[in-house]
N, C-alpha and C. Protein backbone atom coordinates (compact mmCIF):
# COMPACT_ATOMS: atom_id res chain seq x y z
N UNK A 1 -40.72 232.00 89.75
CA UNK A 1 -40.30 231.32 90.95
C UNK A 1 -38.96 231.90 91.40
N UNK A 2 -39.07 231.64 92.54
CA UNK A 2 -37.46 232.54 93.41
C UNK A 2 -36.26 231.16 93.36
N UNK A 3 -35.56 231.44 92.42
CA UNK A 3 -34.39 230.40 92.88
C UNK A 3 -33.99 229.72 93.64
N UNK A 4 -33.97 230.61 94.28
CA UNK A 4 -33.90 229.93 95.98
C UNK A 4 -34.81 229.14 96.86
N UNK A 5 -35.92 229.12 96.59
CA UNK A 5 -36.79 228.35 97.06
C UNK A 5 -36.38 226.63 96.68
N UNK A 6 -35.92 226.90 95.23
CA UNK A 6 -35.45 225.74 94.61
C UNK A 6 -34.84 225.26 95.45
N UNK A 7 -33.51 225.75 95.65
CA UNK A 7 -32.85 225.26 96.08
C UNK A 7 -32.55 224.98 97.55
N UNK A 8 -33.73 225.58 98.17
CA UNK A 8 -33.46 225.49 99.43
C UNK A 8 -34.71 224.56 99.52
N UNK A 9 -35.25 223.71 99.10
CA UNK A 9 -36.60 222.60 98.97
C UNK A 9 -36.21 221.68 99.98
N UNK A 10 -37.41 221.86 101.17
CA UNK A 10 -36.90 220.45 102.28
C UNK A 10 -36.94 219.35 101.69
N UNK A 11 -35.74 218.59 101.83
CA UNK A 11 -35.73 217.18 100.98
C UNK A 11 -37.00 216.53 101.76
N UNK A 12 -37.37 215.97 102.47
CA UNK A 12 -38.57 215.58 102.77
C UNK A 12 -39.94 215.68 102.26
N UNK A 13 -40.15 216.93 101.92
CA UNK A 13 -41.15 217.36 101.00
C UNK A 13 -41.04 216.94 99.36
N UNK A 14 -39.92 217.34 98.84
CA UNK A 14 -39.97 216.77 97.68
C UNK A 14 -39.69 215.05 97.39
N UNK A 15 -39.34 215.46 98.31
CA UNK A 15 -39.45 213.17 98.33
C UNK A 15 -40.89 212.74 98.20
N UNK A 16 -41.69 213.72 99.07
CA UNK A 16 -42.99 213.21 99.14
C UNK A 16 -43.79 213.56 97.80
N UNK A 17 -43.50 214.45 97.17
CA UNK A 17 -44.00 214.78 95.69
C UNK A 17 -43.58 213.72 94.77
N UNK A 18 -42.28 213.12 94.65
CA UNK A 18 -42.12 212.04 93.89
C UNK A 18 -42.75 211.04 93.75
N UNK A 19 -43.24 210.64 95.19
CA UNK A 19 -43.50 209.08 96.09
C UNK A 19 -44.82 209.74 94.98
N UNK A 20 -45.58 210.75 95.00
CA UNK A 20 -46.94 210.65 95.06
C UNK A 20 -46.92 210.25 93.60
N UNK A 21 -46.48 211.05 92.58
CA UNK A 21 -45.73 211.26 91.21
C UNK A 21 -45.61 209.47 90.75
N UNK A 22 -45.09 208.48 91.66
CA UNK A 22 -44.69 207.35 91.25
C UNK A 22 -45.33 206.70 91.55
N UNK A 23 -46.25 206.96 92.56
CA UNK A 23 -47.24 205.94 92.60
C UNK A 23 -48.57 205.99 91.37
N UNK A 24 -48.56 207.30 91.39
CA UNK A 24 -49.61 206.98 89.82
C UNK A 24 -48.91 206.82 88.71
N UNK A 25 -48.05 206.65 88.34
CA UNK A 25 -47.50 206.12 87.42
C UNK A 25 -47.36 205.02 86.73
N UNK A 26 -47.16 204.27 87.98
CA UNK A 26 -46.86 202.69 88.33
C UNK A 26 -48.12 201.92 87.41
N UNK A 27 -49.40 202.43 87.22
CA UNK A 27 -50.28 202.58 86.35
C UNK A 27 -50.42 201.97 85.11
N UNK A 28 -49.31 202.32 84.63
CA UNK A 28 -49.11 202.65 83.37
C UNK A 28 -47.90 201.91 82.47
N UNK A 29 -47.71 201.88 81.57
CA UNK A 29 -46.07 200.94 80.68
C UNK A 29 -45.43 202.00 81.12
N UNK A 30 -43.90 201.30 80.51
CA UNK A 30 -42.96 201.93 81.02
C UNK A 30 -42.36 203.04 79.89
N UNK A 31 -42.97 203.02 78.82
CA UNK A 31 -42.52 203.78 78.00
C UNK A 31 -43.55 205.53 78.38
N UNK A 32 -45.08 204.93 78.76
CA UNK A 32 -45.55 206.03 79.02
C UNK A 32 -45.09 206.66 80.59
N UNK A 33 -44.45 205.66 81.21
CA UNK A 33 -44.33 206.35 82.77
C UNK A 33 -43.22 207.61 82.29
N UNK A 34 -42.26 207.29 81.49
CA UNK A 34 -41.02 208.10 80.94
C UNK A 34 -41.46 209.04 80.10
N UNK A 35 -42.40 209.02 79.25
CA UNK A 35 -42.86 210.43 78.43
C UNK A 35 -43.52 211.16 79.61
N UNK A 36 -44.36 210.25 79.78
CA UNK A 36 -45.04 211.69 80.90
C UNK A 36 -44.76 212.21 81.61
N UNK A 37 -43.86 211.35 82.67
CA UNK A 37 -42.88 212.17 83.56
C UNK A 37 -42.23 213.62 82.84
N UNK A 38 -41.46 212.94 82.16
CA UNK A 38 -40.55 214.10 81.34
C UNK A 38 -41.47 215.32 81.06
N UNK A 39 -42.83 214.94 80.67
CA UNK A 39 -43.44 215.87 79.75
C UNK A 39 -44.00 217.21 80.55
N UNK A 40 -44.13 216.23 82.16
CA UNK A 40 -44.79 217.27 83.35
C UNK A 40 -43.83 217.54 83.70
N UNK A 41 -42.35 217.03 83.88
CA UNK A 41 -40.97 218.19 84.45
C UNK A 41 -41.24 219.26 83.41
N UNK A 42 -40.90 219.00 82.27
CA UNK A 42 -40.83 220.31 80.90
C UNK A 42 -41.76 221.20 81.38
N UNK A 43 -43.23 220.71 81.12
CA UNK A 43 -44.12 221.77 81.17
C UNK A 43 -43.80 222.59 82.82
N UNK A 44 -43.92 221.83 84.17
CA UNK A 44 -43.50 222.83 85.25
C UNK A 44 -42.26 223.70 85.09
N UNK A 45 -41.56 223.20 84.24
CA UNK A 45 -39.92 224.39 84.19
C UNK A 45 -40.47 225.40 83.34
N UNK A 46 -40.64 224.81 82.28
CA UNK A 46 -41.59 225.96 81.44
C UNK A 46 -42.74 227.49 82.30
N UNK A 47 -43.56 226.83 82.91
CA UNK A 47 -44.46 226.88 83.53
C UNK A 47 -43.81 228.26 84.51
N UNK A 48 -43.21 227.61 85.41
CA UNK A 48 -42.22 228.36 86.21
C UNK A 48 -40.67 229.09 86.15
N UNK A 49 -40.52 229.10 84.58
CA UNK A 49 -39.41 229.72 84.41
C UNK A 49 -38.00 229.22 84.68
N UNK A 50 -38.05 228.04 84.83
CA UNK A 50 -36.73 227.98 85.01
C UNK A 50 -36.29 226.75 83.70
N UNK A 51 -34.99 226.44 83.76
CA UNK A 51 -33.99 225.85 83.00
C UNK A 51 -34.13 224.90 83.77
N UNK A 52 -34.16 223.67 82.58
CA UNK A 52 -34.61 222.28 83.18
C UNK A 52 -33.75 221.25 83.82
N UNK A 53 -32.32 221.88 82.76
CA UNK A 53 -30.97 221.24 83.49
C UNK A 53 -30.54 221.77 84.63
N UNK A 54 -30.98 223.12 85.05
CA UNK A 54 -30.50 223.47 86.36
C UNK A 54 -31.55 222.82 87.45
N UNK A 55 -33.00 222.56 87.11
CA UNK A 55 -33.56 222.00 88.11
C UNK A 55 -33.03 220.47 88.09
N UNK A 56 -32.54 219.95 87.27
CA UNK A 56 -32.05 218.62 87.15
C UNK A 56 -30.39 218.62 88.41
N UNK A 57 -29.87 219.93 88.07
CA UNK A 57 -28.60 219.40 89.19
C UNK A 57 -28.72 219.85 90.59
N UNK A 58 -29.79 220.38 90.49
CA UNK A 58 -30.70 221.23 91.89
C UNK A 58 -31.53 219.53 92.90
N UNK A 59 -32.31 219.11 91.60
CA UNK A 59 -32.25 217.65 92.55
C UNK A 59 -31.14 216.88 92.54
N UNK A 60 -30.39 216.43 91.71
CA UNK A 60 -29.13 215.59 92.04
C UNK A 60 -28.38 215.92 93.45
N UNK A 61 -28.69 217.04 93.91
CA UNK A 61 -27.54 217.57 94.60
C UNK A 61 -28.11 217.56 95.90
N UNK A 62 -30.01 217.72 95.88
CA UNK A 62 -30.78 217.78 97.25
C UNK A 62 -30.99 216.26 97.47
N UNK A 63 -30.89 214.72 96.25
CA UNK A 63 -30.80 213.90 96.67
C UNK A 63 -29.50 213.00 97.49
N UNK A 64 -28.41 214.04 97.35
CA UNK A 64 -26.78 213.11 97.36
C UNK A 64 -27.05 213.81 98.91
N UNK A 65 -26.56 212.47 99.51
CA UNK A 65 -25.61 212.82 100.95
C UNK A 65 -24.27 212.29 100.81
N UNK A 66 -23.20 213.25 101.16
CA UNK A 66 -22.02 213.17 100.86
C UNK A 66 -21.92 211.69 101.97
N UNK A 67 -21.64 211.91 103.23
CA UNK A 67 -21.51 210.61 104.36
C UNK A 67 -22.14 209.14 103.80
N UNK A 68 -23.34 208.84 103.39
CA UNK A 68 -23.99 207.97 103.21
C UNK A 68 -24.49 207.63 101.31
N UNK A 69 -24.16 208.72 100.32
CA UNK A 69 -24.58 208.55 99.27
C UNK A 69 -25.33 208.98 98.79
N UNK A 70 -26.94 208.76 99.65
CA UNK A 70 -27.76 209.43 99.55
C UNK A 70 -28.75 209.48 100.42
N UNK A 71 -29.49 210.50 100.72
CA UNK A 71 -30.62 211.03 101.80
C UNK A 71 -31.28 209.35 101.40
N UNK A 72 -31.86 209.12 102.96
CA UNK A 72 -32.72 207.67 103.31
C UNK A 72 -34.18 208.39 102.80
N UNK A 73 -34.67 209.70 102.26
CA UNK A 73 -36.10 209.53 101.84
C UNK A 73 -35.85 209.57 100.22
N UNK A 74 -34.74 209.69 99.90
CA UNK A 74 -34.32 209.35 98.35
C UNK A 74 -34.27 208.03 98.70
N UNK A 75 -33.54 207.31 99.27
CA UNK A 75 -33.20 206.21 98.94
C UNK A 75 -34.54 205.21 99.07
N UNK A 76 -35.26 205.58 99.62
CA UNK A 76 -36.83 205.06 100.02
C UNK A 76 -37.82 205.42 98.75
N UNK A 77 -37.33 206.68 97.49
CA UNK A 77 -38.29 206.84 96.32
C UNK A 77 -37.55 205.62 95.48
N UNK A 78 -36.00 205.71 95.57
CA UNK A 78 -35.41 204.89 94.63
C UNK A 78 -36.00 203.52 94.86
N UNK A 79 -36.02 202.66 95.97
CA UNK A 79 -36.28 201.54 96.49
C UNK A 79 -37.49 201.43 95.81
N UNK A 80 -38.59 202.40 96.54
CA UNK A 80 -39.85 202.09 95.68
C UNK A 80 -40.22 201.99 93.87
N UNK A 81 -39.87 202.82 93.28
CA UNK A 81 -39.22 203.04 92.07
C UNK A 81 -38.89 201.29 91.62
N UNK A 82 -38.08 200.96 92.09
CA UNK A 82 -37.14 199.77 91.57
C UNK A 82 -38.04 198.82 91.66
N UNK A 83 -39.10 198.73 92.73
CA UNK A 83 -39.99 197.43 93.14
C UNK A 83 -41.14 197.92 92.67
N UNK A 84 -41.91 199.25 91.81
CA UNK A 84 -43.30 199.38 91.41
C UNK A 84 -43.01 199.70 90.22
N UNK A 85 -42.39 200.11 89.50
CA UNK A 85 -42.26 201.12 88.17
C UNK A 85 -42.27 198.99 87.79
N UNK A 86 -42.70 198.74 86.69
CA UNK A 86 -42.37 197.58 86.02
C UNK A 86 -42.66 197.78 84.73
C-alpha cells in the first residue's frame, strides 16, 4: 500500500467503513467485539504492510478537528458506538 493513500483517506469514507465494521459487531459480547476488531486491524496491517501504530496515529489524526474536536462523521461513529456496542 502507498502511504499516502493512508493518509490522505477521505474522512467520510472511512467513517463509513467503521459504521459498517460496528454495526456487525454490535452482534456480539463485548469481549468478542474487542478481539475481533483488533484481530482484523492486525491482520489488514499485516496484510498491507504497514505498522499498526502508525495506522493508529494516521486515524487519530483523520478523526481530530482542531476547531470543533472532532470531524461530525467521527463524532456520529462515536455516538453510535456508545448507544449499540453493549
Amino acid at each position: 500500500m502507498n502511504p499516502d493513500t493512508l493518509v490522505n483517506a477521505p474522512s467520510e469514507a472511512v467513517a463509513k467503513v467503521a459504521m459498517t465494521l460496528l454495526d456487525r459487531l454490535q452482534d456480539h459480547p463485548p469481549a468478542l467485539q474487542c478481539a475481533g476488531l483488533a484481530s482484523v486491524f492486525l491482520a489488514a496491517c499485516r496484510v498491507h504492510r504497514v505498522n499498526p501504530h502508525e495506522v493508529l496515529n494516521v486515524a487519530q489524526n483523520l478523526m481530530a478537528d482542531t476547531i470543533h474536536g472532532e470531524r461530525p462523521e467521527f463524532r456520529a461513529l462515536r455516538l453510535y458506538a456508545e448507544h449499540e456496542l453493549k
